[in-house]
Protein backbone atom coordinates (compact mmCIF):
# COMPACT_ATOMS: atom_id res chain seq x y z
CA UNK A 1 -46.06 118.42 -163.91
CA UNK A 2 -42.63 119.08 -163.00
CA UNK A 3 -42.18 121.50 -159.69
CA UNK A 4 -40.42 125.06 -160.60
CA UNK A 5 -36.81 124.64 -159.05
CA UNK A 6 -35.29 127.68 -156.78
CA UNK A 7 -33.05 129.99 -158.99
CA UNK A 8 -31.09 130.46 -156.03
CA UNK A 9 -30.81 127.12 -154.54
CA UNK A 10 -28.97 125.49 -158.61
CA UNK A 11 -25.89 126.95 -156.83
CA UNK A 12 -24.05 123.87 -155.60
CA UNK A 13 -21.85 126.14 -153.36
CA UNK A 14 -25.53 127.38 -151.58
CA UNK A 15 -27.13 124.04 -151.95
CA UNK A 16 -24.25 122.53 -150.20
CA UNK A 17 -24.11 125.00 -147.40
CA UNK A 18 -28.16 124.91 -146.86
CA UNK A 19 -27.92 121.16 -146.57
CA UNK A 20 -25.17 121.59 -144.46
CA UNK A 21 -27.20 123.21 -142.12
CA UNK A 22 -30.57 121.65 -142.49
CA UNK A 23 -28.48 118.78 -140.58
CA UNK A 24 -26.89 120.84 -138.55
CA UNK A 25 -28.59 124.02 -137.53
CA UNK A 26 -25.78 125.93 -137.11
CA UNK A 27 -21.62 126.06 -137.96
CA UNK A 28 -19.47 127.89 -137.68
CA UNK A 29 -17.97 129.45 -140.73
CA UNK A 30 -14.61 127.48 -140.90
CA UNK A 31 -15.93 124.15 -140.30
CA UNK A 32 -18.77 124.75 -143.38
CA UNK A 33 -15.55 126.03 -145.29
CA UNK A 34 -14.15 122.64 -144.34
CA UNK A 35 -17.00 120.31 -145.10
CA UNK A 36 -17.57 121.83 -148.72
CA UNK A 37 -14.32 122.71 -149.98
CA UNK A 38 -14.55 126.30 -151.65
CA UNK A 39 -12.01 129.45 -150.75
CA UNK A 40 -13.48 131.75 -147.80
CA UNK A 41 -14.03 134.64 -149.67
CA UNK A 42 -15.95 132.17 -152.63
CA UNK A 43 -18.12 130.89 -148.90
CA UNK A 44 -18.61 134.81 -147.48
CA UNK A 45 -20.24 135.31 -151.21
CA UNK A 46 -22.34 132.91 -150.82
CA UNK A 47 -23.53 133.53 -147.48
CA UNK A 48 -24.01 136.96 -148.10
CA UNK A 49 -26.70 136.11 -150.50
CA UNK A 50 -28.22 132.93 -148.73
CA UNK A 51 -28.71 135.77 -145.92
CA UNK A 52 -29.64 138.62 -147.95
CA UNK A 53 -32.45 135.80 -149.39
CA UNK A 54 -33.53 135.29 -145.17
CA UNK A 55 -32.24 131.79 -145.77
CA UNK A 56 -29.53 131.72 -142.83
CA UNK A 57 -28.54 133.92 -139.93
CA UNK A 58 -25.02 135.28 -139.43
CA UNK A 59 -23.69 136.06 -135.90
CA UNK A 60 -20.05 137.32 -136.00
CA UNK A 61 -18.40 137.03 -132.20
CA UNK A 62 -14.75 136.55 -130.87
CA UNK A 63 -13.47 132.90 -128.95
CA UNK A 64 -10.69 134.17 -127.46
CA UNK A 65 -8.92 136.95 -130.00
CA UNK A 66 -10.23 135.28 -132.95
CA UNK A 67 -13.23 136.32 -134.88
CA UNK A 68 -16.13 133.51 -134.80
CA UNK A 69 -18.99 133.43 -137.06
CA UNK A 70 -21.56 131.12 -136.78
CA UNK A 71 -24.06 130.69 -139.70
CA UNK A 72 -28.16 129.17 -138.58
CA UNK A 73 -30.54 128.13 -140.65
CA UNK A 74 -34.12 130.32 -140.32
CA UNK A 75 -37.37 128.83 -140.46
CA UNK A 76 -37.68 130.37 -143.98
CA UNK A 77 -34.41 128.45 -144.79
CA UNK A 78 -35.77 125.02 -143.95
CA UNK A 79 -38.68 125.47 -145.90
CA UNK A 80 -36.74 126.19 -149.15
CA UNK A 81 -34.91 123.45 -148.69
CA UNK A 82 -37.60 121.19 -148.42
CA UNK A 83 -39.86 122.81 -150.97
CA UNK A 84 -36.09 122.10 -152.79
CA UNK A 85 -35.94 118.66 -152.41
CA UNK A 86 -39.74 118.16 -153.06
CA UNK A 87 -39.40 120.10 -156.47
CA UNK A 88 -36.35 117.89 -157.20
CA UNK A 89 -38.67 114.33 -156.16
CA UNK A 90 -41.48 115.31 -158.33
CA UNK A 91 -38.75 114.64 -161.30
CA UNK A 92 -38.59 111.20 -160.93
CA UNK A 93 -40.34 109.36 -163.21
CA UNK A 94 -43.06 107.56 -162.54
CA UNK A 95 -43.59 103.94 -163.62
CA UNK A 96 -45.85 102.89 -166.43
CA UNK A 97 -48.75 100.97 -165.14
């Protein structure tokens, strides 16, 4: 029996930025920009909802005069991921004995 995929997850924009950060615990916002390629304001949409779902953390600082924000992934965020990529595994198919 196939495994009930995450509504919120089908996003490639959030999937990308959760995997993102299942490697690397935390980035800041302009290098996750970077790595996947979308506008900011297309990224601060979908963090906004990745964090209104308790999936990441947002901390907004300064470095210098510029604003920093760094994005974490909780512990609720790693476990949708995997429960993610488990859901996705149990599509394969299996092999005909």
């Amino acid at each position: 029996m196939f495994k009930q995929l995450d509504p919120l997850l089908l996003s490639q924009a959030r999937l990308s930025i959760l995997s993102l950060l299942y490697q690397q615990k935390e980035a800041e916002f302009t290098f996750i920009k970077g790595k996947i390629k979308i506008t900011a304001g297309n990224l601060s949409i979908q963090l906004s909802k990745l964090r209104g779902a308790g999936l990441i953390e947002i901390t907004k600082q300064f470095k210098g005069n510029y604003p920093l924000t760094i994005c974490k992934i909780t512990s609720e965020g790693l476990l949708a991921f995997e429960q993610f990529i488990d859901a996705i595994n149990s599509y394969k198919p299996t092999p005909e004995l």
